[in-house]
C-alpha atoms as a PDB file:
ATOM      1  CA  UNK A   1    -123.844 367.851  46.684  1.00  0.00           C
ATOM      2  CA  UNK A   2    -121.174 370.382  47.152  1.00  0.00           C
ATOM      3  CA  UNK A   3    -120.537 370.886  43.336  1.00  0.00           C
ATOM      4  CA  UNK A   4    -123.911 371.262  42.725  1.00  0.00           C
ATOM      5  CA  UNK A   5    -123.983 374.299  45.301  1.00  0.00           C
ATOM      6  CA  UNK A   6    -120.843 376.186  43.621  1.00  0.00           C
ATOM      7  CA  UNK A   7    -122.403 375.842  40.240  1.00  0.00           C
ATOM      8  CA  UNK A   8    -125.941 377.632  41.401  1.00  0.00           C
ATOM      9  CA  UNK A   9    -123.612 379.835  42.656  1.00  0.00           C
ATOM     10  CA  UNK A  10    -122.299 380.598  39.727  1.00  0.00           C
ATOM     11  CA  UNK A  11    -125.058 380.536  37.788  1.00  0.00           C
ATOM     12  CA  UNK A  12    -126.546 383.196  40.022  1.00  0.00           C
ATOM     13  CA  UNK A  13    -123.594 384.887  39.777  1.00  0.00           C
ATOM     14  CA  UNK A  14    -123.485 385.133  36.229  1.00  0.00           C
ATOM     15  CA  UNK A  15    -127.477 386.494  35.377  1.00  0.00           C
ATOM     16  CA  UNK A  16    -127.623 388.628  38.151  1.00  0.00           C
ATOM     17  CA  UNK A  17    -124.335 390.242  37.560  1.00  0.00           C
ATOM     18  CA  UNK A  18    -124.053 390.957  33.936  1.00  0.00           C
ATOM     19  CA  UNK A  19    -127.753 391.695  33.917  1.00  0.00           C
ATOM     20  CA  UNK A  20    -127.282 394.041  36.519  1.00  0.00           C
ATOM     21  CA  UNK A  21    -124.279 395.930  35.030  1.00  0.00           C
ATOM     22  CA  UNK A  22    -125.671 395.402  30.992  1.00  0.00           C
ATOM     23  CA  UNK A  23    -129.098 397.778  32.475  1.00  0.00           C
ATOM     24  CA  UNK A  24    -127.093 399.657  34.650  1.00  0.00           C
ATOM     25  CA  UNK A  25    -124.374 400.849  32.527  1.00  0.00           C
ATOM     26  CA  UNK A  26    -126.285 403.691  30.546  1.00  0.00           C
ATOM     27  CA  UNK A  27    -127.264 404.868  33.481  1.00  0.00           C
ATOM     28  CA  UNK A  28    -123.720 405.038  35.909  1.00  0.00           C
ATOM     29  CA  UNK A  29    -122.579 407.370  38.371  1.00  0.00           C
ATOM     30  CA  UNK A  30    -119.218 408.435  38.200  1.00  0.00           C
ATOM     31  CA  UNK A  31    -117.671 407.552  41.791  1.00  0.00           C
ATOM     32  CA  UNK A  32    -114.830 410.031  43.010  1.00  0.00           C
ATOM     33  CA  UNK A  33    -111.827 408.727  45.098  1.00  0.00           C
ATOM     34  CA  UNK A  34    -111.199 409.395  48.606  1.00  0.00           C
ATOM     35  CA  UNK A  35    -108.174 410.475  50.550  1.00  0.00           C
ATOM     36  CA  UNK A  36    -107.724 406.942  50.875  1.00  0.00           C
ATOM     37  CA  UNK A  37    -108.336 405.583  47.346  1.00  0.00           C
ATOM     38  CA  UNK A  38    -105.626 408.670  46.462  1.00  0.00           C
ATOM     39  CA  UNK A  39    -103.271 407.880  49.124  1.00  0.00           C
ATOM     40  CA  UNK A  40    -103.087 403.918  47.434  1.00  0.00           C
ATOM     41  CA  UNK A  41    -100.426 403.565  44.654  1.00  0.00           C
ATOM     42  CA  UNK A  42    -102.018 401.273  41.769  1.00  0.00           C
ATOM     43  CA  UNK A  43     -99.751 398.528  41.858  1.00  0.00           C
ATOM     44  CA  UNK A  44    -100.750 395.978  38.705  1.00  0.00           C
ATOM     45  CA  UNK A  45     -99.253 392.750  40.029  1.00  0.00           C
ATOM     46  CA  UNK A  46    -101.481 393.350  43.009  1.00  0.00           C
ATOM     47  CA  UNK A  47    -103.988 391.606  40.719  1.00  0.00           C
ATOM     48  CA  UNK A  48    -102.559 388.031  41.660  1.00  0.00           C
ATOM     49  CA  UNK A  49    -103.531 388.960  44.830  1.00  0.00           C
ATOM     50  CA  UNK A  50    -106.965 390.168  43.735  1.00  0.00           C
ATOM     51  CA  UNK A  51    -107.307 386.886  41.617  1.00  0.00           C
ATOM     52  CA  UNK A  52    -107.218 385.039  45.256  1.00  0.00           C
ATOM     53  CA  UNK A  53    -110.733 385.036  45.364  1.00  0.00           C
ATOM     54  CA  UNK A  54    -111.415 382.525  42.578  1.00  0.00           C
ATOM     55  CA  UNK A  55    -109.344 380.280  44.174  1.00  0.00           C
ATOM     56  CA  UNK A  56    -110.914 380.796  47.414  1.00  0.00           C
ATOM     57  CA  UNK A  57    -114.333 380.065  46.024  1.00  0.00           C
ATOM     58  CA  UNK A  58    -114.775 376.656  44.955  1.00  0.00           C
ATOM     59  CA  UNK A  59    -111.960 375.841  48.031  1.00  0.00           C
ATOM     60  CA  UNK A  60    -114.451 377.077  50.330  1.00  0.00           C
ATOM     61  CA  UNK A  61    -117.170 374.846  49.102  1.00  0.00           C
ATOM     62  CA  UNK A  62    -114.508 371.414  49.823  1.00  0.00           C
ATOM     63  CA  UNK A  63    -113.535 372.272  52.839  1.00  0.00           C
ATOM     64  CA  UNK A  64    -116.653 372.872  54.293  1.00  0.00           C
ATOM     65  CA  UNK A  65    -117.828 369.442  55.999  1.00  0.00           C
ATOM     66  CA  UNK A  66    -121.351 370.489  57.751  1.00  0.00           C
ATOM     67  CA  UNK A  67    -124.493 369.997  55.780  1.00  0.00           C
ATOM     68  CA  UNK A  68    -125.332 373.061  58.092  1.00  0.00           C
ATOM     69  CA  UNK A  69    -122.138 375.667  57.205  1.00  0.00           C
ATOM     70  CA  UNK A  70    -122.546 374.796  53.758  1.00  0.00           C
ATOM     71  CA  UNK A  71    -126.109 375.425  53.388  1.00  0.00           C
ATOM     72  CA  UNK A  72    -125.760 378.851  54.902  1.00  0.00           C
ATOM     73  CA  UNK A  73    -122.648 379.749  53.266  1.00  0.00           C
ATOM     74  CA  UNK A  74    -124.540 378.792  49.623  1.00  0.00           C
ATOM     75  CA  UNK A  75    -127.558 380.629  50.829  1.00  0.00           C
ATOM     76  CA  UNK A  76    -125.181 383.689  52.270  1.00  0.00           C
ATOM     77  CA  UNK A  77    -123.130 383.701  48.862  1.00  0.00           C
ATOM     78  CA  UNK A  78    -126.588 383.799  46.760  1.00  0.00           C
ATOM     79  CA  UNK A  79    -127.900 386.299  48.611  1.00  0.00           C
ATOM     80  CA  UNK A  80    -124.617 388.509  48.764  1.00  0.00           C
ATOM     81  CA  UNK A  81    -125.266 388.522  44.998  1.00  0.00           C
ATOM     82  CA  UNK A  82    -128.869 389.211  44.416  1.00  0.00           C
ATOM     83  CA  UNK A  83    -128.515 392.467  47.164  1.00  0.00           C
ATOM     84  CA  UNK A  84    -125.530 393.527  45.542  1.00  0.00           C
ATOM     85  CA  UNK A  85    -126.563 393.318  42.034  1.00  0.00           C
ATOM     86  CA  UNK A  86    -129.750 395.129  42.883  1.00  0.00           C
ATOM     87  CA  UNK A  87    -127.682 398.064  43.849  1.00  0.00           C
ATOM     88  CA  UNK A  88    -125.740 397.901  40.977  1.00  0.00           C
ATOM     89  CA  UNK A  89    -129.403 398.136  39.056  1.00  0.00           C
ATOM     90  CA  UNK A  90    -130.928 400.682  41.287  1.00  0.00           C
ATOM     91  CA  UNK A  91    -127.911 402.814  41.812  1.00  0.00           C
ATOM     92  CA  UNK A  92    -125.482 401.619  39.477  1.00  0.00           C
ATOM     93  CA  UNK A  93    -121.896 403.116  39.537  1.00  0.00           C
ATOM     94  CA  UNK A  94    -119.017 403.515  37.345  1.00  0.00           C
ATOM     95  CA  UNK A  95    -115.072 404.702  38.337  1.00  0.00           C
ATOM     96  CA  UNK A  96    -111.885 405.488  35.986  1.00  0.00           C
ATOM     97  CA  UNK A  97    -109.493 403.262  35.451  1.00  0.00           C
ATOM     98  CA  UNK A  98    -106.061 403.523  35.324  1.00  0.00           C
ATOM     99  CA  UNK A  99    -104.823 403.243  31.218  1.00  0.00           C
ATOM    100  CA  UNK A 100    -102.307 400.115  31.712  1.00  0.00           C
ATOM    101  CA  UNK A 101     -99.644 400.715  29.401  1.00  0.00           C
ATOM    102  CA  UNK A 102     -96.554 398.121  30.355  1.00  0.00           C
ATOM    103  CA  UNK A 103     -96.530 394.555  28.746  1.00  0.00           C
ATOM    104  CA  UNK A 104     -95.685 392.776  31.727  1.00  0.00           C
ATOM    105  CA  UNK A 105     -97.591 389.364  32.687  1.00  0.00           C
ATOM    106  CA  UNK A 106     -99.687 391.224  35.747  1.00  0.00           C
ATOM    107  CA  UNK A 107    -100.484 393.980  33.375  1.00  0.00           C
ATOM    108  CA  UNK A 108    -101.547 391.413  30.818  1.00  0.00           C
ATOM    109  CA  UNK A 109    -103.808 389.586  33.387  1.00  0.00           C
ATOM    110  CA  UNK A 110    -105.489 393.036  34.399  1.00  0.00           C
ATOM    111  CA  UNK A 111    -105.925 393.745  30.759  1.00  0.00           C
ATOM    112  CA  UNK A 112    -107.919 390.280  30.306  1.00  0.00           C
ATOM    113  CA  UNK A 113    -109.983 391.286  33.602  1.00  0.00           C
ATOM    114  CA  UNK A 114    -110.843 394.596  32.060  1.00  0.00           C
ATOM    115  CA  UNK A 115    -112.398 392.704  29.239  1.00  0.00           C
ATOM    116  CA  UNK A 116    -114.633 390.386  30.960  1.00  0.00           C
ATOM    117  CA  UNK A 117    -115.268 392.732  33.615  1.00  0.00           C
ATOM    118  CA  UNK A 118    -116.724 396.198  33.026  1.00  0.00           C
ATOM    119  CA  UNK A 119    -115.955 399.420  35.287  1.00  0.00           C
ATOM    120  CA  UNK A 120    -119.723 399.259  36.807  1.00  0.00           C
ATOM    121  CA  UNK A 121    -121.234 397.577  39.651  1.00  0.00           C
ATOM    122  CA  UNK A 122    -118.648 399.316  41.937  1.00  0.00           C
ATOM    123  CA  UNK A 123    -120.321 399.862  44.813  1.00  0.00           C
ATOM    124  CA  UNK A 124    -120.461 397.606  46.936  1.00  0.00           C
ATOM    125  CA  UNK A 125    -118.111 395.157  46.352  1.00  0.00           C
ATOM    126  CA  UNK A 126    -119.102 391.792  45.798  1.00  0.00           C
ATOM    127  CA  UNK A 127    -115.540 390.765  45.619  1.00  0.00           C
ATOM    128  CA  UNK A 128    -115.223 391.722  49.254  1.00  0.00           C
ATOM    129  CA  UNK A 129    -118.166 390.498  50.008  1.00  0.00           C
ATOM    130  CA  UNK A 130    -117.821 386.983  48.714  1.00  0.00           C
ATOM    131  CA  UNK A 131    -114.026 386.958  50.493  1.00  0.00           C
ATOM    132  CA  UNK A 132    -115.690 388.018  53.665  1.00  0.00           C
ATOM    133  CA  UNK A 133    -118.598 385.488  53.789  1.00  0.00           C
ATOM    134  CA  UNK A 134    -115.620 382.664  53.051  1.00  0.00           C
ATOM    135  CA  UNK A 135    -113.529 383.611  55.912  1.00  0.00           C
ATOM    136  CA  UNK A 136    -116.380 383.663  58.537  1.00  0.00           C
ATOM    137  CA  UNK A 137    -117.875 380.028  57.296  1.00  0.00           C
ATOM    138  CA  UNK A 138    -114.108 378.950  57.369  1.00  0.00           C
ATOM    139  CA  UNK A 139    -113.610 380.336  60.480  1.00  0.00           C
ATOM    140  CA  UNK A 140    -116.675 378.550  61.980  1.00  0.00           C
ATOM    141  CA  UNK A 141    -115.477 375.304  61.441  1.00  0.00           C
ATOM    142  CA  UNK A 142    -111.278 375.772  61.778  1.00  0.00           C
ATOM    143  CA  UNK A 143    -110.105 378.549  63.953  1.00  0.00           C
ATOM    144  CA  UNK A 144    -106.695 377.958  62.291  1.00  0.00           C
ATOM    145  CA  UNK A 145    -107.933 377.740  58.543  1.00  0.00           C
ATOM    146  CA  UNK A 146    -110.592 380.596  59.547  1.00  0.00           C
ATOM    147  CA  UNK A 147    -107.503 383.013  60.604  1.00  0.00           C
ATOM    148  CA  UNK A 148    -105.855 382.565  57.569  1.00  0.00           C
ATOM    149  CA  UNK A 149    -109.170 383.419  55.669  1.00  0.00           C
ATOM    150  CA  UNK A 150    -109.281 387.082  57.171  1.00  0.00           C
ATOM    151  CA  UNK A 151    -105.953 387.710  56.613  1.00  0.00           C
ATOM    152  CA  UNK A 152    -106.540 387.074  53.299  1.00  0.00           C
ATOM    153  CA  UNK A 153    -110.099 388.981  52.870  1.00  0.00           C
ATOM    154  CA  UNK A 154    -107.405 391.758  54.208  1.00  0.00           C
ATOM    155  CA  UNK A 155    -105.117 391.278  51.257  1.00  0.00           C
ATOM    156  CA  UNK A 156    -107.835 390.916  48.604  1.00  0.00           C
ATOM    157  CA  UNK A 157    -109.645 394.208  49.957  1.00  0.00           C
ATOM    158  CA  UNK A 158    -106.785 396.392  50.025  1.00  0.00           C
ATOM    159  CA  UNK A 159    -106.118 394.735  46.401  1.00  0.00           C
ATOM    160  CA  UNK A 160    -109.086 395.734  45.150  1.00  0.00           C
ATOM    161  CA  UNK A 161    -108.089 399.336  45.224  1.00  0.00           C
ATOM    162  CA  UNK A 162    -104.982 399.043  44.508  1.00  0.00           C
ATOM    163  CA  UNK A 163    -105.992 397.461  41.168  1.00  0.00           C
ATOM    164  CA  UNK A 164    -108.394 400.252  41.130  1.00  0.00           C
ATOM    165  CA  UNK A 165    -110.926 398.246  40.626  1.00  0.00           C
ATOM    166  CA  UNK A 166    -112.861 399.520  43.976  1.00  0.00           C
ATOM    167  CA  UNK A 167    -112.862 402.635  45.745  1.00  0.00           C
ATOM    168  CA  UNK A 168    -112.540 402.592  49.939  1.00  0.00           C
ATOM    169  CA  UNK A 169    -116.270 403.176  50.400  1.00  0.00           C
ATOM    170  CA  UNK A 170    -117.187 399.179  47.538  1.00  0.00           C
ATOM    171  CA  UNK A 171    -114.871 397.804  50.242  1.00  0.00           C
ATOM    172  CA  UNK A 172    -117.144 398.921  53.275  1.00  0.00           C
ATOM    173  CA  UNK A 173    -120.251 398.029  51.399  1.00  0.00           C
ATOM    174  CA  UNK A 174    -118.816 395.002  50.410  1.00  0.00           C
ATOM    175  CA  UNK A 175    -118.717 394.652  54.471  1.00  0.00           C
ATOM    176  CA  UNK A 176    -122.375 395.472  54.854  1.00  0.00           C
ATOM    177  CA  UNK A 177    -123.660 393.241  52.036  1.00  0.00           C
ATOM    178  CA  UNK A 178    -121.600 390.183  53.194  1.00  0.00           C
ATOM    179  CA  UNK A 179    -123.130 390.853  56.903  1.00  0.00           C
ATOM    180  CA  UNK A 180    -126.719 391.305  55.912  1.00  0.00           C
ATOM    181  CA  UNK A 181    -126.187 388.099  54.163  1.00  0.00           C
ATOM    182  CA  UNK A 182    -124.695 385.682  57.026  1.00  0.00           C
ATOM    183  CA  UNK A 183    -128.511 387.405  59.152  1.00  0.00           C
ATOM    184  CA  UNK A 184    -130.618 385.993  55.724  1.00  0.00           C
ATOM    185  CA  UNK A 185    -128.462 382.750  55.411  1.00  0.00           C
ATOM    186  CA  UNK A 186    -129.159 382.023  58.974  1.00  0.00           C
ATOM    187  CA  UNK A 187    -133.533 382.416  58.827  1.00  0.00           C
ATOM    188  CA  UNK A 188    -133.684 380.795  55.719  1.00  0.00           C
ATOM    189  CA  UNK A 189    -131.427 377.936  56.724  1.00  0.00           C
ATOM    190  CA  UNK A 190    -134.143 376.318  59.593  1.00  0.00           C
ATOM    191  CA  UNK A 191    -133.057 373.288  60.357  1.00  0.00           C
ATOM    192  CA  UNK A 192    -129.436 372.880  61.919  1.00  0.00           C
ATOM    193  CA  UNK A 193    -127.386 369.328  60.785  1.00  0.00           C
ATOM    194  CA  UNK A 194    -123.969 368.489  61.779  1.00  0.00           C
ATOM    195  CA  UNK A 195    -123.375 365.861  58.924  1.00  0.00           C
ATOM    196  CA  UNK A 196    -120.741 365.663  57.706  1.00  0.00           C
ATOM    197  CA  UNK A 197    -120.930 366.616  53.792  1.00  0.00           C
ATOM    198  CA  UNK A 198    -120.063 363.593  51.226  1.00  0.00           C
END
């Protein structure tokens, strides 16, 4: 059952996304940096810690044991995606990236994620938002595990600027989305189980 919730995860993930960011391109706003975005270096092998996050993901989904936590993080996740992509449709944003020009392995890796992912959909940040709704379902079920979840939704978030592929102000919408989306998870979710998940 658990497998089957990652891949409509995914699946969401992957029309709303690129659909979102394939209509919204044309139309972009340029975002400018802040003080803080300018006081962060861009650090390339930062990117292994940005790449945390796909790790995190289908990790989440095992160690979750509740029928209940697992419902409402797949329905918190799904919904984290639909409101952020239709920002990214609605008010769709675009930033400058840094031109990468060392061969090293972390350089090579950001080079691939360039590809695959284009320099829209900025704001918010669904990276941060996905990290942040798998920290506070973690942390629901293992204070100890949960801990070790925020400090790495820290990690990832300050990565995603210094990878400059986020500005300060994707991060706190990133925040917002993710919290709006734990208050939907929980109303659509009605009726509370503690089974265990098989």
């Amino acid at each position: 059952m658990r497998w089957n919730y990652l891949i409509s995860v995914l699946l969401v993930f992957a029309i709303f996304y690129f659909a979102a960011s394939f209509f919204g391109t044309p139309r972009a706003v340029l975002l400018e940096p802040t003080e803080v975005d300018q006081a962060l270096p861009f650090m390339a092998w930062t990117v292994w810690v940005y790449a945390i996050t796909y790790v995190m993901l289908p990790l989440t989904f095992l160690l979750l044991r509740s029928v209940e936590n697992l419902k409402k993080f797949t329905y918190a996740m799904v919904s984290a995606i639909i409101l952020a992509s239709g920002v990214f449709y609605w008010y769709p944003t675009l930033m400058k990236r840094p031109q990468i020009v060392d061969d090293g392995i972390a350089e090579g890796a950001l080079k691939l994620l360039h590809m695959v992912d284009p320099p829209t959909n900025c704001f918010p940040s669904l990276h941060v938002a996905m990290m942040v709704l798998m920290a506070f379902y973690l942390h629901k079920e293992s204070k100890g595990v949960g801990w070790f979840a925020w400090l790495l939704t820290l990690l990832v978030s300050v990565s995603t600027m210094t990878t400059k592929q986020h500005y300060f102000v994707d991060v706190l919408g990133g925040v917002v989305v993710a919290s709006l989306s734990v208050i939907i998870a929980a109303k659509l979710v009605k009726c509370p189980s503690r089974e265990a998940v098989t």
